[in-house]
Structures are given as C-alpha cells and as structure tokens.
Protein backbone atom coordinates (compact mmCIF):
# COMPACT_ATOMS: atom_id res chain seq x y z
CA UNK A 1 58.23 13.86 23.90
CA UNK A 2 58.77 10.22 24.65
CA UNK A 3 56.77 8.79 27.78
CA UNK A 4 54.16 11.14 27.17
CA UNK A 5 50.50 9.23 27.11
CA UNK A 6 52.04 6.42 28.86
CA UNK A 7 49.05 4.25 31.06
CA UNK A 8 49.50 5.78 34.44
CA UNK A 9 49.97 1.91 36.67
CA UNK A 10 52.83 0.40 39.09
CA UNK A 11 53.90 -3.11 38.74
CA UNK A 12 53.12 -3.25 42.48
CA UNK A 13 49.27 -3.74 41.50
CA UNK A 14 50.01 -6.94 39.67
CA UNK A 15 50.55 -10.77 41.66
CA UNK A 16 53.11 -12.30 39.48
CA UNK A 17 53.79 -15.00 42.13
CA UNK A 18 53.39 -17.82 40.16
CA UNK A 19 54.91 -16.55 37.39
CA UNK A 20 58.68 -17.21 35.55
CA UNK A 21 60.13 -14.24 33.93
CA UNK A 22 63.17 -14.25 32.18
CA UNK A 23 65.38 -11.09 31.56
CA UNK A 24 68.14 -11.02 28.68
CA UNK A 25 70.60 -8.19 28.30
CA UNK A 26 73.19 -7.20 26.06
CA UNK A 27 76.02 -6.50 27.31
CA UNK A 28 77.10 -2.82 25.51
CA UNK A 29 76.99 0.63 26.96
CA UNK A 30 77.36 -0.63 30.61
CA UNK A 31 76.07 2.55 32.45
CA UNK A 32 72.97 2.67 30.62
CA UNK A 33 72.50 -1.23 30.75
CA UNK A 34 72.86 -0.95 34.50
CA UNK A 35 69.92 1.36 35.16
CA UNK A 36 67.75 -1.14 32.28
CA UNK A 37 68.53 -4.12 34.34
CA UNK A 38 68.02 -1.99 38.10
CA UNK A 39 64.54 -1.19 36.32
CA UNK A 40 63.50 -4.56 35.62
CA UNK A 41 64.37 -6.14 38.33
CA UNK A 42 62.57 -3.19 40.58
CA UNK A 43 59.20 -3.84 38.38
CA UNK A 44 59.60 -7.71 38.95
CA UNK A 45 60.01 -7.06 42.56
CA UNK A 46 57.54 -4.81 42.89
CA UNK A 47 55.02 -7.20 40.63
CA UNK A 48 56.49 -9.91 43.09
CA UNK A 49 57.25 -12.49 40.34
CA UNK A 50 58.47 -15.67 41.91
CA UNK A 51 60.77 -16.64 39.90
CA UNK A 52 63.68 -14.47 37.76
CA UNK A 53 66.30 -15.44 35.34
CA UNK A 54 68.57 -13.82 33.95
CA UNK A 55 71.23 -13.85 31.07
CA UNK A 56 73.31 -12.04 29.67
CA UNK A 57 74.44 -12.26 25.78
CA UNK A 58 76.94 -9.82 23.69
CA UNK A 59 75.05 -7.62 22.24
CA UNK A 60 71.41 -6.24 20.87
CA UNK A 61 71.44 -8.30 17.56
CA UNK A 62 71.98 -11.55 20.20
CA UNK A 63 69.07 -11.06 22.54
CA UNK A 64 66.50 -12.82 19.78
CA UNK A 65 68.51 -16.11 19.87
CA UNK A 66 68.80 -16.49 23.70
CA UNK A 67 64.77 -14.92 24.06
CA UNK A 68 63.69 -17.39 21.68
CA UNK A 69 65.31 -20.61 24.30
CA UNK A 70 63.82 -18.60 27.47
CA UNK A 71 60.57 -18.43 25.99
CA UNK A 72 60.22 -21.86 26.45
CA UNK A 73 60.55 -22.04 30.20
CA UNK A 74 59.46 -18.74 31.09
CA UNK A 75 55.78 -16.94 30.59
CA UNK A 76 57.18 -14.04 30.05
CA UNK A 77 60.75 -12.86 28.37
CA UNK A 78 62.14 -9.30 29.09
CA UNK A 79 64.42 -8.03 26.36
CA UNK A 80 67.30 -5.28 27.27
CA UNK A 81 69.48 -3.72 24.94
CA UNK A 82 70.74 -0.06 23.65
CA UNK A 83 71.75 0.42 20.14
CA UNK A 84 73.30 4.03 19.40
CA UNK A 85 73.39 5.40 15.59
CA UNK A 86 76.79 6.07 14.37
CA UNK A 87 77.82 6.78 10.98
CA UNK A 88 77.48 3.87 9.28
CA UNK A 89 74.21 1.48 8.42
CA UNK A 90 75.08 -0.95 11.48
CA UNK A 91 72.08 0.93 13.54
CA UNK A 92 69.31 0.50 11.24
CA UNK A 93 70.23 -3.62 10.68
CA UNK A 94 70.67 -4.02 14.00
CA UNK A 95 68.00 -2.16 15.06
CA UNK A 96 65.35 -3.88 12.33
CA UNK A 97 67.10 -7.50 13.36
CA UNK A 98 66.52 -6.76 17.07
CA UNK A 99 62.61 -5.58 17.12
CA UNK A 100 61.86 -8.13 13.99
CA UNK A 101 63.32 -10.94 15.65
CA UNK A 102 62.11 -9.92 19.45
CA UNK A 103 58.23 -9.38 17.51
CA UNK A 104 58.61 -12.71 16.23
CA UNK A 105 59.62 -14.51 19.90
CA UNK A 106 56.47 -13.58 20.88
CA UNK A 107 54.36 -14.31 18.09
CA UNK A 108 55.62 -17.58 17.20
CA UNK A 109 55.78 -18.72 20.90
CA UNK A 110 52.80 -17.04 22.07
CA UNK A 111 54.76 -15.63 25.28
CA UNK A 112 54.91 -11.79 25.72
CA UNK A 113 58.60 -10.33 25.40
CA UNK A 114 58.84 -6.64 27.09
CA UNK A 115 60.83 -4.65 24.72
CA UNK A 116 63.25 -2.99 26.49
CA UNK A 117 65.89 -2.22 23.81
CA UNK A 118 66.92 1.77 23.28
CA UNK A 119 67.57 2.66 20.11
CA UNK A 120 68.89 6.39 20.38
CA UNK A 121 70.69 9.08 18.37
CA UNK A 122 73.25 9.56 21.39
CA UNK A 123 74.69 8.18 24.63
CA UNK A 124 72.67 10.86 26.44
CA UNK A 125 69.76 9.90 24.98
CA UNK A 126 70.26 6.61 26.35
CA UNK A 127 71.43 8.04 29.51
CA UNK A 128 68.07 9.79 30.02
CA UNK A 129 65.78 6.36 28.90
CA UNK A 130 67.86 4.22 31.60
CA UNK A 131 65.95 4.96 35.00
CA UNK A 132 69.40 6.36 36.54
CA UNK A 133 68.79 8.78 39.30
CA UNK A 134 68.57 11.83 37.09
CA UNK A 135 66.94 9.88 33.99
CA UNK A 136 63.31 11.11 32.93
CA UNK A 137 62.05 7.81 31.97
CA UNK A 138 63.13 4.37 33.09
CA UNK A 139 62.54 1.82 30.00
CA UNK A 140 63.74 -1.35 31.65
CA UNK A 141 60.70 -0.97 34.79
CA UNK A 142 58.21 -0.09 32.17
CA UNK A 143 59.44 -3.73 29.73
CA UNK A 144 59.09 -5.89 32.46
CA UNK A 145 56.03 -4.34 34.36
CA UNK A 146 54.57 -4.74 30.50
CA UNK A 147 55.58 -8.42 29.61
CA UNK A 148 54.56 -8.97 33.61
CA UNK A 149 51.21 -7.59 32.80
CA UNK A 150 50.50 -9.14 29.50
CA UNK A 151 51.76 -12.70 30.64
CA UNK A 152 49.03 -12.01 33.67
CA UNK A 153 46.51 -10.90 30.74
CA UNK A 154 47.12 -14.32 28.71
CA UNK A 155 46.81 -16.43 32.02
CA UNK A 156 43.45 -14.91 32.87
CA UNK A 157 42.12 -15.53 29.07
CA UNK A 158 42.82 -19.21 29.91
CA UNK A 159 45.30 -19.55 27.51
C-alpha cells in the first residue's frame, strides 16, 4: 500500500520564511498535474515559504535541465511530473532519466529537490497519487513539505 509508514507531520510546523523554493512541472496529464501543483503550493503555504517560483517545462524527462538552473537561486527545488507505462520502453528511460538526473541535482548542488514525479501503471493510479478531492494520497504536498523540510535541516547544520 503506498503512503503507508509515512512520518505523520504538516508543513504548517515548519518557518520557511526566509526561504526560496522553486517548483518545476511537466506539463503532461493535466488533471493529475493540477492536483501535484495545488499540493505544493498548499505545503509551501502552509510551511509559509517566502518566496515561490515556478516553471513549467514539457515534460518529465525535462524537469532535470530546468531543476539543475533553479538550484542555483533557490534552497530548495520541487520536482513535478507523471510518467504512465505504455507498451513500449519509453517509461522505464524516462522514468530512470527523470529520478537519475533529479538524484543528481541534489547531490551535485547540495540543494534538496522534493521528488514529486508519479510513475504509475495507469491514469487512475495517477489520479489517486494527485491530492484531488477523492485522491488517497497527495504526492505534490508531501515533495515540497519534504524539500521544505530538508532545506530547513541543511540551514540548521550551518551549511
């Protein structure tokens, strides 16, 4: 069951006034990218981060290009995106490309990205990881109340 152990917090305990986050989003599968980008911006609201930007790029394979350029004015980079398997191999590479190159944003620049990119089997299993009102999970709240939190984490460590 997906969600289950998650850490039972609200992005309303955090103070992310002085912090820049950045949200990308591709641009496929519009419902479900609606409710990812309602979900972020609720957690960034309700973490009170002063400062949002957003973009928009084609795609899931683009969001590691246009994460790697927020990265360096933001403290914290929120990645959106839904992939859905179809019948040929296009998933899995973009899929691997996506969480590879996302992984290495964050390494290589030493700013948290808050994966937020669905990769599902079927539209309704996007439908139900997209914090619409009869979704079971919302996945864009919980990738930017986690990059929120981490970015907060790395601040405190003096780093």
């Amino acid at each position: 069951m997906s969600g289950h152990g998650a850490p039972a917090t609200h992005a309303g305990e955090l103070d992310g006034a002085e912090l820049t986050v950045a949200v990308v989003a591709a641009s496929w599968h519009d419902t479900i990218m609606a409710g990812l980008l309602d979900g972020a911006r609720r957690a960034l609201r309700d973490a009170r981060v002063g400062t949002v930007i957003e973009v928009r790029v084609p795609g899931s394979f683009e969001l590691t290009v246009a994460a790697r350029r927020l990265a360096e004015r933001a403290d914290a980079v929120v990645a959106l995106g839904v992939v859905i398997r179809g019948g040929t191999p296009h998933f899995d590479y973009v899929c691997s490309a996506a969480t590879t190159g996302l992984t290495d944003v964050s390494v290589t620049t030493g700013k948290p990205v808050g994966f937020g990119v669905l990769t599902c089997d079927t539209e309704e299993q996007g439908l139900d990881r997209a914090g619409l009102e009869d979704s079971s999970e919302d996945k864009g709240y919980e990738a930017a109340e986690a990059a929120v939190r981490t970015a907060l984490t790395l601040r405190g460590l003096g780093v």
